[in-house]
N, C-alpha and C. Protein backbone atom coordinates (compact mmCIF):
# COMPACT_ATOMS: atom_id res chain seq x y z
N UNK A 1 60.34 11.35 10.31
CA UNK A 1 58.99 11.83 10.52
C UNK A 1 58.32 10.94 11.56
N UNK A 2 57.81 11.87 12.28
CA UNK A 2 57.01 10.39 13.69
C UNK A 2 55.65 10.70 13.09
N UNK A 3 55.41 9.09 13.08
CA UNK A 3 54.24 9.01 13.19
C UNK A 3 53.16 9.24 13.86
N UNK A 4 51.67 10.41 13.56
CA UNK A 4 50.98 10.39 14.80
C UNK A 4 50.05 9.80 15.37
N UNK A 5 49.25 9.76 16.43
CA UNK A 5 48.07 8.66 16.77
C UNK A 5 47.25 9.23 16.61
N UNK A 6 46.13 8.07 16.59
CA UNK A 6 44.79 8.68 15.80
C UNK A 6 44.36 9.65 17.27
N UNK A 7 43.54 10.55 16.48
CA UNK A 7 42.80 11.37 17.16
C UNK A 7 41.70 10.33 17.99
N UNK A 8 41.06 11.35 18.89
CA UNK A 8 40.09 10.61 19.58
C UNK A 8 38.85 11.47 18.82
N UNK A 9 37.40 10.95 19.58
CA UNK A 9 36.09 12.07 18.53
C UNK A 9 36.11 12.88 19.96
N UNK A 10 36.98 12.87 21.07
CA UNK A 10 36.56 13.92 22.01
C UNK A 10 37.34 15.52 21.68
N UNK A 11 38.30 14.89 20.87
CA UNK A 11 39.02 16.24 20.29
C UNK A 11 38.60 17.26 19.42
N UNK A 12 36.96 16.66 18.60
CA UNK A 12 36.34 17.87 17.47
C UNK A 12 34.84 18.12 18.23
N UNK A 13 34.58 19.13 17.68
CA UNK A 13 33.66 19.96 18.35
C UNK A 13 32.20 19.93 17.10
N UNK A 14 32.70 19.52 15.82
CA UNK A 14 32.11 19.31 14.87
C UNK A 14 31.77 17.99 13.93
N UNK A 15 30.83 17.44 13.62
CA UNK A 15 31.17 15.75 13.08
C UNK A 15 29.33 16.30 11.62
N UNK A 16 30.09 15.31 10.84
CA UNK A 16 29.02 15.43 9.44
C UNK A 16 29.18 13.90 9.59
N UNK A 17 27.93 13.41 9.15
CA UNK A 17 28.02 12.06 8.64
C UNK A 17 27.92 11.84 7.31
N UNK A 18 28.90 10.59 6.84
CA UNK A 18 29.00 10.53 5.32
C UNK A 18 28.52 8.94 5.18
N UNK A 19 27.98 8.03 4.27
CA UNK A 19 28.11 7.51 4.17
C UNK A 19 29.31 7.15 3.07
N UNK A 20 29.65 5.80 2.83
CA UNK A 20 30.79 4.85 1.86
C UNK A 20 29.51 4.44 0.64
N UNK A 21 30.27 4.38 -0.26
CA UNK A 21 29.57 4.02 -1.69
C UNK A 21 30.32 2.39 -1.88
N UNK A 22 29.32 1.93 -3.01
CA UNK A 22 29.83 1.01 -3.71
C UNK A 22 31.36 0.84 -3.76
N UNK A 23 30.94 2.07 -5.17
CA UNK A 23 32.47 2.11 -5.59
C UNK A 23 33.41 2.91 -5.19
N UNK A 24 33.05 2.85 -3.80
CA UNK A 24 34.75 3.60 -2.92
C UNK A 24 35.72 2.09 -2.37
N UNK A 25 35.17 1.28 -2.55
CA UNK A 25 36.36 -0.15 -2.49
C UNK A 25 36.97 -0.24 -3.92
N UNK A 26 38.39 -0.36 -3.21
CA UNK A 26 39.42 -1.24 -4.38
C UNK A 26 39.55 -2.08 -4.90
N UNK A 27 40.13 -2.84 -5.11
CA UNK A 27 40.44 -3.92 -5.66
C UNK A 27 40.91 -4.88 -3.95
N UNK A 28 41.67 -4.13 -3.28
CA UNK A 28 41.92 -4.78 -2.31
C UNK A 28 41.11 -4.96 -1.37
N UNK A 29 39.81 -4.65 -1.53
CA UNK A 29 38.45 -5.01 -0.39
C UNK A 29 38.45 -4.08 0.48
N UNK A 30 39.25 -2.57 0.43
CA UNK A 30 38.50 -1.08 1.56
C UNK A 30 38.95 0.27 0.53
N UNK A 31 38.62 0.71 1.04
CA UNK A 31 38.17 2.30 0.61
C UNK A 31 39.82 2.64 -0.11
N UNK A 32 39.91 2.67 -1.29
CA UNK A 32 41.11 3.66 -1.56
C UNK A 32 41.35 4.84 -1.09
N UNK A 33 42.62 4.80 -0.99
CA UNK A 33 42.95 6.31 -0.25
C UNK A 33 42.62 7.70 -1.20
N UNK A 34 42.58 7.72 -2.22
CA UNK A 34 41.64 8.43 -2.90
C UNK A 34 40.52 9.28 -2.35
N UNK A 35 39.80 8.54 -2.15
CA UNK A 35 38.13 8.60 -1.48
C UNK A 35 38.64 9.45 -0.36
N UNK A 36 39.14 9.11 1.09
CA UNK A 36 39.25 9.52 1.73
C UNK A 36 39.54 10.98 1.79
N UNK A 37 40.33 11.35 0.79
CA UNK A 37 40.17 13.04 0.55
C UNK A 37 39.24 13.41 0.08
N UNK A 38 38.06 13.24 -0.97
CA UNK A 38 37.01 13.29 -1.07
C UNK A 38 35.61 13.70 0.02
N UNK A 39 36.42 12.66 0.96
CA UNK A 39 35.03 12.74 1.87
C UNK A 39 35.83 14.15 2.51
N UNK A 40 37.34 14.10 2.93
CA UNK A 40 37.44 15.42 3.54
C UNK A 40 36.82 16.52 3.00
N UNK A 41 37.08 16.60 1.79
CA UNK A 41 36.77 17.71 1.10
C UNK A 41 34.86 18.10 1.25
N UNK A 42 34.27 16.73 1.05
CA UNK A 42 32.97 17.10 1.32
C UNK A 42 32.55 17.36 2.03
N UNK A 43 32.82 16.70 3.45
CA UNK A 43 33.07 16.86 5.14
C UNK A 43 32.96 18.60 5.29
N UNK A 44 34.08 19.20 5.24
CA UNK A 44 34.26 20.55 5.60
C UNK A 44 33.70 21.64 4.34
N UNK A 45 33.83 21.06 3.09
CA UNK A 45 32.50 22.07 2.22
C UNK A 45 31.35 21.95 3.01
N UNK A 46 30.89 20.75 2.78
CA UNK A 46 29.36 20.44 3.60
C UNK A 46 28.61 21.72 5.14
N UNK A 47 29.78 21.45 5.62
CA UNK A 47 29.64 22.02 6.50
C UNK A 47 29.42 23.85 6.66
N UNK A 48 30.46 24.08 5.45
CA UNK A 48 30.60 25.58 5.14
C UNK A 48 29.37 26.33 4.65
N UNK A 49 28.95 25.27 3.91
CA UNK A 49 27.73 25.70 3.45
C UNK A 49 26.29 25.72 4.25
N UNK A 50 26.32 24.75 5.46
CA UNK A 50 25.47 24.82 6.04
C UNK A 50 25.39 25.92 7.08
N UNK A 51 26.26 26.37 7.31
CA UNK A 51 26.66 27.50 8.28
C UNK A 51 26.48 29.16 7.50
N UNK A 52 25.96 29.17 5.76
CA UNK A 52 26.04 30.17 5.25
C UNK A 52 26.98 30.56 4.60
N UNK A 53 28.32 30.03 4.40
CA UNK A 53 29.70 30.59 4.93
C UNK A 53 30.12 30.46 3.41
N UNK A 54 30.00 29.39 2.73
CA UNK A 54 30.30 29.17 1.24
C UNK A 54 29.29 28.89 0.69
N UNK A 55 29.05 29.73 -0.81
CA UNK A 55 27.92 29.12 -2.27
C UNK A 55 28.82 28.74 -3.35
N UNK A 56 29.33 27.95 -3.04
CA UNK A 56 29.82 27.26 -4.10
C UNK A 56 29.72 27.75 -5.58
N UNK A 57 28.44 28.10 -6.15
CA UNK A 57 28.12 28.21 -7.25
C UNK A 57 28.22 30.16 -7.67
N UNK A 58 27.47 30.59 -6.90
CA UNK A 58 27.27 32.08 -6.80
C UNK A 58 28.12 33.25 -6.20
N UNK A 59 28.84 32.27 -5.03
CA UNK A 59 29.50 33.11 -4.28
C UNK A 59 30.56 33.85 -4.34
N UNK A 60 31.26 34.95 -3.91
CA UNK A 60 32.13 35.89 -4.49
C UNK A 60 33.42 35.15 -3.85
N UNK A 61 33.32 34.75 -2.58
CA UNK A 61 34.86 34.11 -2.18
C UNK A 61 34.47 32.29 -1.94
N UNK A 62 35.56 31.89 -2.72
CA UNK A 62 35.94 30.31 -2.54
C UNK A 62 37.18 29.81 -2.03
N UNK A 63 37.22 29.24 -1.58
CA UNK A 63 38.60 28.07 -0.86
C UNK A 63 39.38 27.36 -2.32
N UNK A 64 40.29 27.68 -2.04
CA UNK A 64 41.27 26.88 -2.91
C UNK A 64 42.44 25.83 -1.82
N UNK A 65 42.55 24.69 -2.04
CA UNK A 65 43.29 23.83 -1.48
C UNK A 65 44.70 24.08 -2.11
N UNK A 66 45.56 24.38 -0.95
CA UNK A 66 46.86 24.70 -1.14
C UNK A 66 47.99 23.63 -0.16
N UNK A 67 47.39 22.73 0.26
CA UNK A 67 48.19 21.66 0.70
C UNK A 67 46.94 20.57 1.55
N UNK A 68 47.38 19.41 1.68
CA UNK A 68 46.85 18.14 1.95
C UNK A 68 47.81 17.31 2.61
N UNK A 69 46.93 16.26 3.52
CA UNK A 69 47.96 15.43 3.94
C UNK A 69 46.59 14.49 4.12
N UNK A 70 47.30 13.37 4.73
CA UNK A 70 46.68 11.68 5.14
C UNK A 70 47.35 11.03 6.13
N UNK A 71 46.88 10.90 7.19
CA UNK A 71 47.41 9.51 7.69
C UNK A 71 46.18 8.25 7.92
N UNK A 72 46.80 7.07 7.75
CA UNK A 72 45.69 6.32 7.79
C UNK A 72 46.22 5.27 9.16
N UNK A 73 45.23 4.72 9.73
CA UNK A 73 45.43 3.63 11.00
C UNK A 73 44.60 2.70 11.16
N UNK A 74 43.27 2.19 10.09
CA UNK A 74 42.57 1.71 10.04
C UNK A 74 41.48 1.54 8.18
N UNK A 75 41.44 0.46 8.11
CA UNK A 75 40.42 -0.25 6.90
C UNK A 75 39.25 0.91 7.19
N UNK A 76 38.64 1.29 5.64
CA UNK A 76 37.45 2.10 5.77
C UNK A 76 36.85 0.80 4.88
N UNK A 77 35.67 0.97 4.53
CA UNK A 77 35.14 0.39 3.40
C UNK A 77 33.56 0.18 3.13
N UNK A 78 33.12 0.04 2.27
CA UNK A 78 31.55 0.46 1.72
C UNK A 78 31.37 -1.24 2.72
N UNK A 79 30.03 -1.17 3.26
CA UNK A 79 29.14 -0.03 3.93
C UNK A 79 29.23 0.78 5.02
N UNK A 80 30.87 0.54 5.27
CA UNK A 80 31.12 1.55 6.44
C UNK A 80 29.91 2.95 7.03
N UNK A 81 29.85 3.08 7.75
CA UNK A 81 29.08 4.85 8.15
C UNK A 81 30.36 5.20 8.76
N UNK A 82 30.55 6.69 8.14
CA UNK A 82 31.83 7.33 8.63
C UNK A 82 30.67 9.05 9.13
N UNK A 83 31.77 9.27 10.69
CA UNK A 83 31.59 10.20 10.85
C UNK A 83 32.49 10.99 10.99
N UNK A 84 32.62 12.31 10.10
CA UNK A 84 33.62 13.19 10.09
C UNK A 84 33.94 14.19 10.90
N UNK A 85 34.66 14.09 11.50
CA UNK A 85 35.21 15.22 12.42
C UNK A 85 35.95 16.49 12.34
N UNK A 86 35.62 17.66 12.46
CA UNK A 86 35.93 18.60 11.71
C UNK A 86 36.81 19.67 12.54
N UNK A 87 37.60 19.75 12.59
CA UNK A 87 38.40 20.42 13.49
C UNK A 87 38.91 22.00 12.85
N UNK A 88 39.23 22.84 13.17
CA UNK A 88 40.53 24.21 13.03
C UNK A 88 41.79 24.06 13.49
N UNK A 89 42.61 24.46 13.34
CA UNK A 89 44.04 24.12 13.82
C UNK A 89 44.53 25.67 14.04
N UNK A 90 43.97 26.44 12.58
CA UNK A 90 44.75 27.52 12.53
C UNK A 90 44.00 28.36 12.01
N UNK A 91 43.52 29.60 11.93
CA UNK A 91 42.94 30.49 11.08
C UNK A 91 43.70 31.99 10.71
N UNK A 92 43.97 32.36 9.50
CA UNK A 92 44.71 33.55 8.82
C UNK A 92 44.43 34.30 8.92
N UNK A 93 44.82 35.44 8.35
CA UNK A 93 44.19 36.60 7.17
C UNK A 93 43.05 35.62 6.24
N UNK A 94 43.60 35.22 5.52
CA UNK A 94 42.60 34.88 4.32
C UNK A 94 42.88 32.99 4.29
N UNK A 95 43.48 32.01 5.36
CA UNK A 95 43.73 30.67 5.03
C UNK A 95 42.89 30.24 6.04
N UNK A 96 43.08 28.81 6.20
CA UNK A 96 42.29 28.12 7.32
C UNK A 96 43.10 27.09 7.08
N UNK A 97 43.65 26.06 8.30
CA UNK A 97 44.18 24.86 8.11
C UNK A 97 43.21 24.11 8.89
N UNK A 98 42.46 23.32 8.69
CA UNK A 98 41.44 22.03 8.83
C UNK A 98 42.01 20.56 9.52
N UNK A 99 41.77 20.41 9.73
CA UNK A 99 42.04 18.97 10.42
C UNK A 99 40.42 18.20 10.55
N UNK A 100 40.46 16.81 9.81
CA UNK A 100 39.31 15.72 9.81
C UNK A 100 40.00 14.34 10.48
N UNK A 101 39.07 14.33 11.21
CA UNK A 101 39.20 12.93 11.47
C UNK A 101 38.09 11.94 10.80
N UNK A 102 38.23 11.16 10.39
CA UNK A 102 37.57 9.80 9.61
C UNK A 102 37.13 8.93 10.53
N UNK A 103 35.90 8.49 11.25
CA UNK A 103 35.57 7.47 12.48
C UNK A 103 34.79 6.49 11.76
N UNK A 104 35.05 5.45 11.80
CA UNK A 104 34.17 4.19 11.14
C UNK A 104 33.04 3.88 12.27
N UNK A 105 31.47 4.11 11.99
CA UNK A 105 30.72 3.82 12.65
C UNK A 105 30.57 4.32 13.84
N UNK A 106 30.88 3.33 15.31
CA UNK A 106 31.09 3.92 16.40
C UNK A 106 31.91 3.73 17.43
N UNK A 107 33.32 3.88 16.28
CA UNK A 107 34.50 3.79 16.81
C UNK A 107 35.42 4.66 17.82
N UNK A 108 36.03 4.98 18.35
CA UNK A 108 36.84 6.04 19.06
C UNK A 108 37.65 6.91 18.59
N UNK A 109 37.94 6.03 18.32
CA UNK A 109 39.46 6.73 17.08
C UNK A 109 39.29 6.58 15.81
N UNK A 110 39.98 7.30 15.46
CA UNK A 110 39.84 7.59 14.33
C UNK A 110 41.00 6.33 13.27
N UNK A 111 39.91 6.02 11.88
CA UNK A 111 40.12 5.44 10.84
C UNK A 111 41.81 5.74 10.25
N UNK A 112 41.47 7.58 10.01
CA UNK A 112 42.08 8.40 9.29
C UNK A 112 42.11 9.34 9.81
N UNK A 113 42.90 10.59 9.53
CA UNK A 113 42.82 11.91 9.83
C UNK A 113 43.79 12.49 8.64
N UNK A 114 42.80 13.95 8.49
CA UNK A 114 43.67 14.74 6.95
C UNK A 114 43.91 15.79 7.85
N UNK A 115 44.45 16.51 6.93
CA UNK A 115 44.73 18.18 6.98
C UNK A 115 44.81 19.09 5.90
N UNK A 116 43.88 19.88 5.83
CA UNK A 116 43.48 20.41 4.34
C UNK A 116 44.02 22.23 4.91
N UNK A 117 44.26 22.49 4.29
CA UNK A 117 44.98 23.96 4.03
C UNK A 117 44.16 24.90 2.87
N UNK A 118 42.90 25.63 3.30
CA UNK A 118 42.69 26.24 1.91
C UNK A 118 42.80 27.93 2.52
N UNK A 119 42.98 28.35 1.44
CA UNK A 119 43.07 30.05 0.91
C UNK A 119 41.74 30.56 0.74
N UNK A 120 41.14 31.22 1.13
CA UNK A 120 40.11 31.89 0.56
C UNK A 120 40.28 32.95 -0.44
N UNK A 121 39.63 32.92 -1.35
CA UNK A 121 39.96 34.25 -2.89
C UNK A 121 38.96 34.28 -3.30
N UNK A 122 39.10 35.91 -4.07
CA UNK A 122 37.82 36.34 -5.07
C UNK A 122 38.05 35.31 -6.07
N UNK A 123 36.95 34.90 -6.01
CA UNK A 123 36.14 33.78 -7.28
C UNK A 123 36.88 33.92 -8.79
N UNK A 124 36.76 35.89 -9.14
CA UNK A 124 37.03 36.50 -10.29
C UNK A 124 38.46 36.25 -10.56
N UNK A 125 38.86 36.94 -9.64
CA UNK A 125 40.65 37.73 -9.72
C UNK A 125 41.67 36.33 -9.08
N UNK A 126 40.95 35.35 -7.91
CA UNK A 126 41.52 34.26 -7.76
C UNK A 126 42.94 35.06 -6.50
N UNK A 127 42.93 35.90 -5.91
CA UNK A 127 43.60 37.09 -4.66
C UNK A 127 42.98 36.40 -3.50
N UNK A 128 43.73 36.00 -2.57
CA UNK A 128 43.65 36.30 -1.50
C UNK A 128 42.70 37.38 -0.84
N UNK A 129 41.25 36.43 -0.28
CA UNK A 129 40.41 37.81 -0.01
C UNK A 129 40.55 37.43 1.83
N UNK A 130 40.40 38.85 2.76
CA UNK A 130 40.32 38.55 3.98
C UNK A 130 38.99 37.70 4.74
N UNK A 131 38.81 37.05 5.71
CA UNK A 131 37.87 36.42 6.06
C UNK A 131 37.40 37.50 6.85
N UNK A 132 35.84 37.57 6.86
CA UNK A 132 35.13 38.57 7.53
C UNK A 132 34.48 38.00 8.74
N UNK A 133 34.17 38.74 9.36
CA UNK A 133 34.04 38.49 11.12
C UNK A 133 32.91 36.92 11.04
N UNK A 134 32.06 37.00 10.42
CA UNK A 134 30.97 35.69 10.04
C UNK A 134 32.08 34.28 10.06
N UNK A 135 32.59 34.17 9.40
CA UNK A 135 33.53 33.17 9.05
C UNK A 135 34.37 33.11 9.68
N UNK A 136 35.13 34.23 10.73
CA UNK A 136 35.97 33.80 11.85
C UNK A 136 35.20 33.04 12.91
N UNK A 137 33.85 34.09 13.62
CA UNK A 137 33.23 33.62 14.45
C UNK A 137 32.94 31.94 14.68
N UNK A 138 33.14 31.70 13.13
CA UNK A 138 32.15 30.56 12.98
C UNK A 138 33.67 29.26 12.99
N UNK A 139 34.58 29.77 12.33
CA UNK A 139 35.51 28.71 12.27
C UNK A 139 35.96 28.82 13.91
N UNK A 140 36.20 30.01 14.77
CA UNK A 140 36.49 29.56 16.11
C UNK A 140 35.80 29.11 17.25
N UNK A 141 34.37 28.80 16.41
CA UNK A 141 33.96 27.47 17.57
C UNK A 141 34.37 26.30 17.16
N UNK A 142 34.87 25.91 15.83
CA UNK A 142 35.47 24.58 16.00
C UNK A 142 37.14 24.58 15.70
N UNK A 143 37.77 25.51 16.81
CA UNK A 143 39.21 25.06 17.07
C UNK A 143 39.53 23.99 18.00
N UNK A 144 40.35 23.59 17.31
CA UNK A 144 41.25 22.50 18.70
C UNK A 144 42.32 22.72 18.63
């Protein structure tokens, strides 16, 4: 498997800022790798929702995570300011593959970078629902 290099922030078209908590340090003095999917996950919800696109609570179609990844190239750690970078890679019928980059403060490169894979489905039945023109439009301004 080759290893890849960090992304740069000129490669996303999209960035959320998160801050680091307390208790996102380890025992070993930075951010467990834990956390770091966390923030992905909040990173690109965050975002979904601000765009209209997901209600979490009410809404008829939700994302289910059907694969994950991590690479890391750099210490995160509370009080870090991380800005998340939110990328597309790929968009389906009914999936989306995501790509985040993790930037500590006001760094270049990136900390970290994930890749989140979710499905969109009826809430109810938990099917594969198609993405409607709103949610394409919107995920293909942030392809890379």
């Amino acid at each position: 498997m080759t290893r890849p290099t960090p992304l740069s922030r000129e490669t996303f078209k999209v960035f959320r800022p998160l801050q680091t908590r307390w208790a996102d340090n380890d025992i070993y003095g930075h951010m467990n790798n834990v956390v770091h999917y966390a923030l992905f996950d909040t990173a690109i919800n965050g975002w979904l929702v601000d765009k209209g696109l997901l209600d979490p609570v009410r809404g008829e179609t939700i994302g289910l995570v059907v694969e994950t990844g991590c690479h890391y190239f750099a210490e995160l750690a509370f009080p870090d300011l991380i800005d998340a970078g939110i990328g597309v890679e790929r968009i389906g019928t009914s999936s989306v593959v995501y790509c985040i980059g993790l930037f500590r403060d006001e760094d270049s490169t990136a900390a970290a970078q994930g890749r989140f894979v979710h499905v969109y489905v009826d809430r109810r039945g938990r099917r594969p629902r198609p993405l409607d023109p709103h949610w394409r439009e919107t995920l293909e301004g942030a392809l890379i």
